[in-house]
Protein backbone atom coordinates (compact mmCIF):
# COMPACT_ATOMS: atom_id res chain seq x y z
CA UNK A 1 -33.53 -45.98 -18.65
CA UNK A 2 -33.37 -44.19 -15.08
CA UNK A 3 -36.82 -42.39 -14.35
CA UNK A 4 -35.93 -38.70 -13.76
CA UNK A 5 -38.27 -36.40 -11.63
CA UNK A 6 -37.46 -32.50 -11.39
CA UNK A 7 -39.02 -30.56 -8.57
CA UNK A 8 -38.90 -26.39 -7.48
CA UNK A 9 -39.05 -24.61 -10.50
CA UNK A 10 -41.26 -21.26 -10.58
CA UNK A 11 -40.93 -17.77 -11.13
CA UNK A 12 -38.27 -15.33 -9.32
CA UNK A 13 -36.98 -11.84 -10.12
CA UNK A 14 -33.72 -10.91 -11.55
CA UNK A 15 -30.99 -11.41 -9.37
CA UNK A 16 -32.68 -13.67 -6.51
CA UNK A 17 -31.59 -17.59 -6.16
CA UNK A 18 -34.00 -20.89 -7.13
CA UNK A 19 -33.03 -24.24 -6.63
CA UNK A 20 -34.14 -27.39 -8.47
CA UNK A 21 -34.15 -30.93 -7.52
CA UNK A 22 -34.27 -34.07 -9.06
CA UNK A 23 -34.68 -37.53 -7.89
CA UNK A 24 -33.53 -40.61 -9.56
CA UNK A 25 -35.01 -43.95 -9.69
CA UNK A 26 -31.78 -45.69 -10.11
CA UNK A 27 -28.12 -45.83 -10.39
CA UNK A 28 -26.24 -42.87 -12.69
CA UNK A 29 -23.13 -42.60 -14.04
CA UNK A 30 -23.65 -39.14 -14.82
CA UNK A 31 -26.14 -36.81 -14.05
CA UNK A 32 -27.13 -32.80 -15.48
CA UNK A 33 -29.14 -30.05 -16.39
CA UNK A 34 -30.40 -28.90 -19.74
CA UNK A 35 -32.29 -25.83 -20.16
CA UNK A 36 -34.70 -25.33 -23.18
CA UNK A 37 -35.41 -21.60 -24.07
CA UNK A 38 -38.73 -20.34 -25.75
CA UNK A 39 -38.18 -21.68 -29.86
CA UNK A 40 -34.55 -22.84 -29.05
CA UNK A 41 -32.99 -25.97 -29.10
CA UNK A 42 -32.02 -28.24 -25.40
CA UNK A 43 -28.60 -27.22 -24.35
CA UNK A 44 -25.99 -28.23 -21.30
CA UNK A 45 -26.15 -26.48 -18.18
CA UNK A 46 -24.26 -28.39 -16.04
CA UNK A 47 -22.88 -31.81 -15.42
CA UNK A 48 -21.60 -34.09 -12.71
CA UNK A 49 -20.41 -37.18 -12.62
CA UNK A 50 -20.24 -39.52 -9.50
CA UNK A 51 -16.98 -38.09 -7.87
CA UNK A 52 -18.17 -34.94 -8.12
CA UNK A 53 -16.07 -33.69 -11.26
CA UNK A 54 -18.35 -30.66 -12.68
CA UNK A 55 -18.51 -29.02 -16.30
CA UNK A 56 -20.26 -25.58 -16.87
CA UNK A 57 -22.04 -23.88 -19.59
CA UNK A 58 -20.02 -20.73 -19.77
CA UNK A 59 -23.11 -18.95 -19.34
CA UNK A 60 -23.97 -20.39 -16.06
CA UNK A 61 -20.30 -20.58 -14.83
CA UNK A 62 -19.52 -18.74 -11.60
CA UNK A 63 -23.57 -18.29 -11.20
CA UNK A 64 -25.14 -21.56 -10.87
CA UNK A 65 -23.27 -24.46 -8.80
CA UNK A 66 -24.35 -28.48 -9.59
CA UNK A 67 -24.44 -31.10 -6.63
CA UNK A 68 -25.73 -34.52 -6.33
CA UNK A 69 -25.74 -37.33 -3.82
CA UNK A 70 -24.96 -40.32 -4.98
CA UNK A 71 -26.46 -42.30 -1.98
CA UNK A 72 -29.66 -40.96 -2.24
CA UNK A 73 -29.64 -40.61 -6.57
CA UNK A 74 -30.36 -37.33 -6.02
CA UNK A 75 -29.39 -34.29 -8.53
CA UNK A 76 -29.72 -30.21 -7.31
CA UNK A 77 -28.81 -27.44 -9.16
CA UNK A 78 -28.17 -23.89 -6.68
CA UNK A 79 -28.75 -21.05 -9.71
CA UNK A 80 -28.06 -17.63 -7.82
CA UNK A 81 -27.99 -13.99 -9.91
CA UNK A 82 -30.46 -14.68 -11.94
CA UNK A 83 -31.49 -13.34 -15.59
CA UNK A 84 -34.38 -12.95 -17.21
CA UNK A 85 -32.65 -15.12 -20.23
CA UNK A 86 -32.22 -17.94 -17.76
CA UNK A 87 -36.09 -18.10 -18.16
CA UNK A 88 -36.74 -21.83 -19.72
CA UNK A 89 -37.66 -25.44 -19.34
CA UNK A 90 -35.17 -26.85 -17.10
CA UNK A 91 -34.29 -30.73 -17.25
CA UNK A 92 -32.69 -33.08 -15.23
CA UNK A 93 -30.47 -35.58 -17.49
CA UNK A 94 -29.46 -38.99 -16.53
CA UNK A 95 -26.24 -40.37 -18.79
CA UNK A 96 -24.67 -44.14 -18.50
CA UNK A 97 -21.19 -43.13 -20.34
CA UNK A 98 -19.51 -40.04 -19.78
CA UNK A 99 -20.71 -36.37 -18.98
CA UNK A 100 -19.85 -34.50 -21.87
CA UNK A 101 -22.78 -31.91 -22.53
CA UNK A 102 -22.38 -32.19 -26.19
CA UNK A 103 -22.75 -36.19 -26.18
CA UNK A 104 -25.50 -38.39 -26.87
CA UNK A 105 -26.67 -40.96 -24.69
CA UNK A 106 -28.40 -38.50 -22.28
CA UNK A 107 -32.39 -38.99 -21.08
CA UNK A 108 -33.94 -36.29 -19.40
CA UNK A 109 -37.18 -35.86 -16.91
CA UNK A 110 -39.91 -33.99 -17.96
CA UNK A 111 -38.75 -30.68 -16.96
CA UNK A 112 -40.00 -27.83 -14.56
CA UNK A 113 -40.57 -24.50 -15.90
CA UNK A 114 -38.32 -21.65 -14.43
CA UNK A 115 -39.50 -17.91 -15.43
CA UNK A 116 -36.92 -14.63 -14.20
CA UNK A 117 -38.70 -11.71 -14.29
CA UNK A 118 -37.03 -8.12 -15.02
């Protein structure tokens, strides 16, 4: 499996932007976020696959915005108009098939914490 290191989570008020980054040790099909809430299950954020073809959480749609560059296996994720119920463990996921964010098959970093304030 691809080694998966997130970077620049941290704790912002409501409504101001945070970016995270993670870096890849290897080749990726596909690559995503995954957010993990306080007592709640890992869930899709985001995914993007290597020609830049993008799916959305509908509850990140329109607010956050996925990129990734495929020369340097790198993975951001821009999240502007923040909420406080974006607060959670984000991860970076890594996934050699297909980008669904319902599918198995994904690994993940070890995740950064990211904390919206009211």
């Amino acid at each position: 499996h691809v080694q998966l290191v997130e970077s620049g989570g941290g704790s912002v008020q409501a409504g101001r932007p945070l970016t995270l980054s993670c870096a890849a040790s290897g080749y990726t099909i596909c690559m995503g976020w995954f957010l993990q809430g306080p007592g709640q299950d890992r869930v899709g954020v985001a995914s993007i696959d290597r020609i830049g073809r993008t799916t959305y959480a509908p509850s990140v749609k329109g607010r956050f915005t996925i990129s990734r560059n495929n020369a340097q296996n790198t993975l951001s994720l821009r999240m502007d108009s923040l909420k406080p119920e974006d607060t959670a463990v984000y991860y970076c996921a890594a996934n050699p098939i297909y980008c669904a964010l319902s599918g198995s098959d994904w690994s993940w970093g070890q995740g950064t914490q990211v904390t919206v304030s009211s």
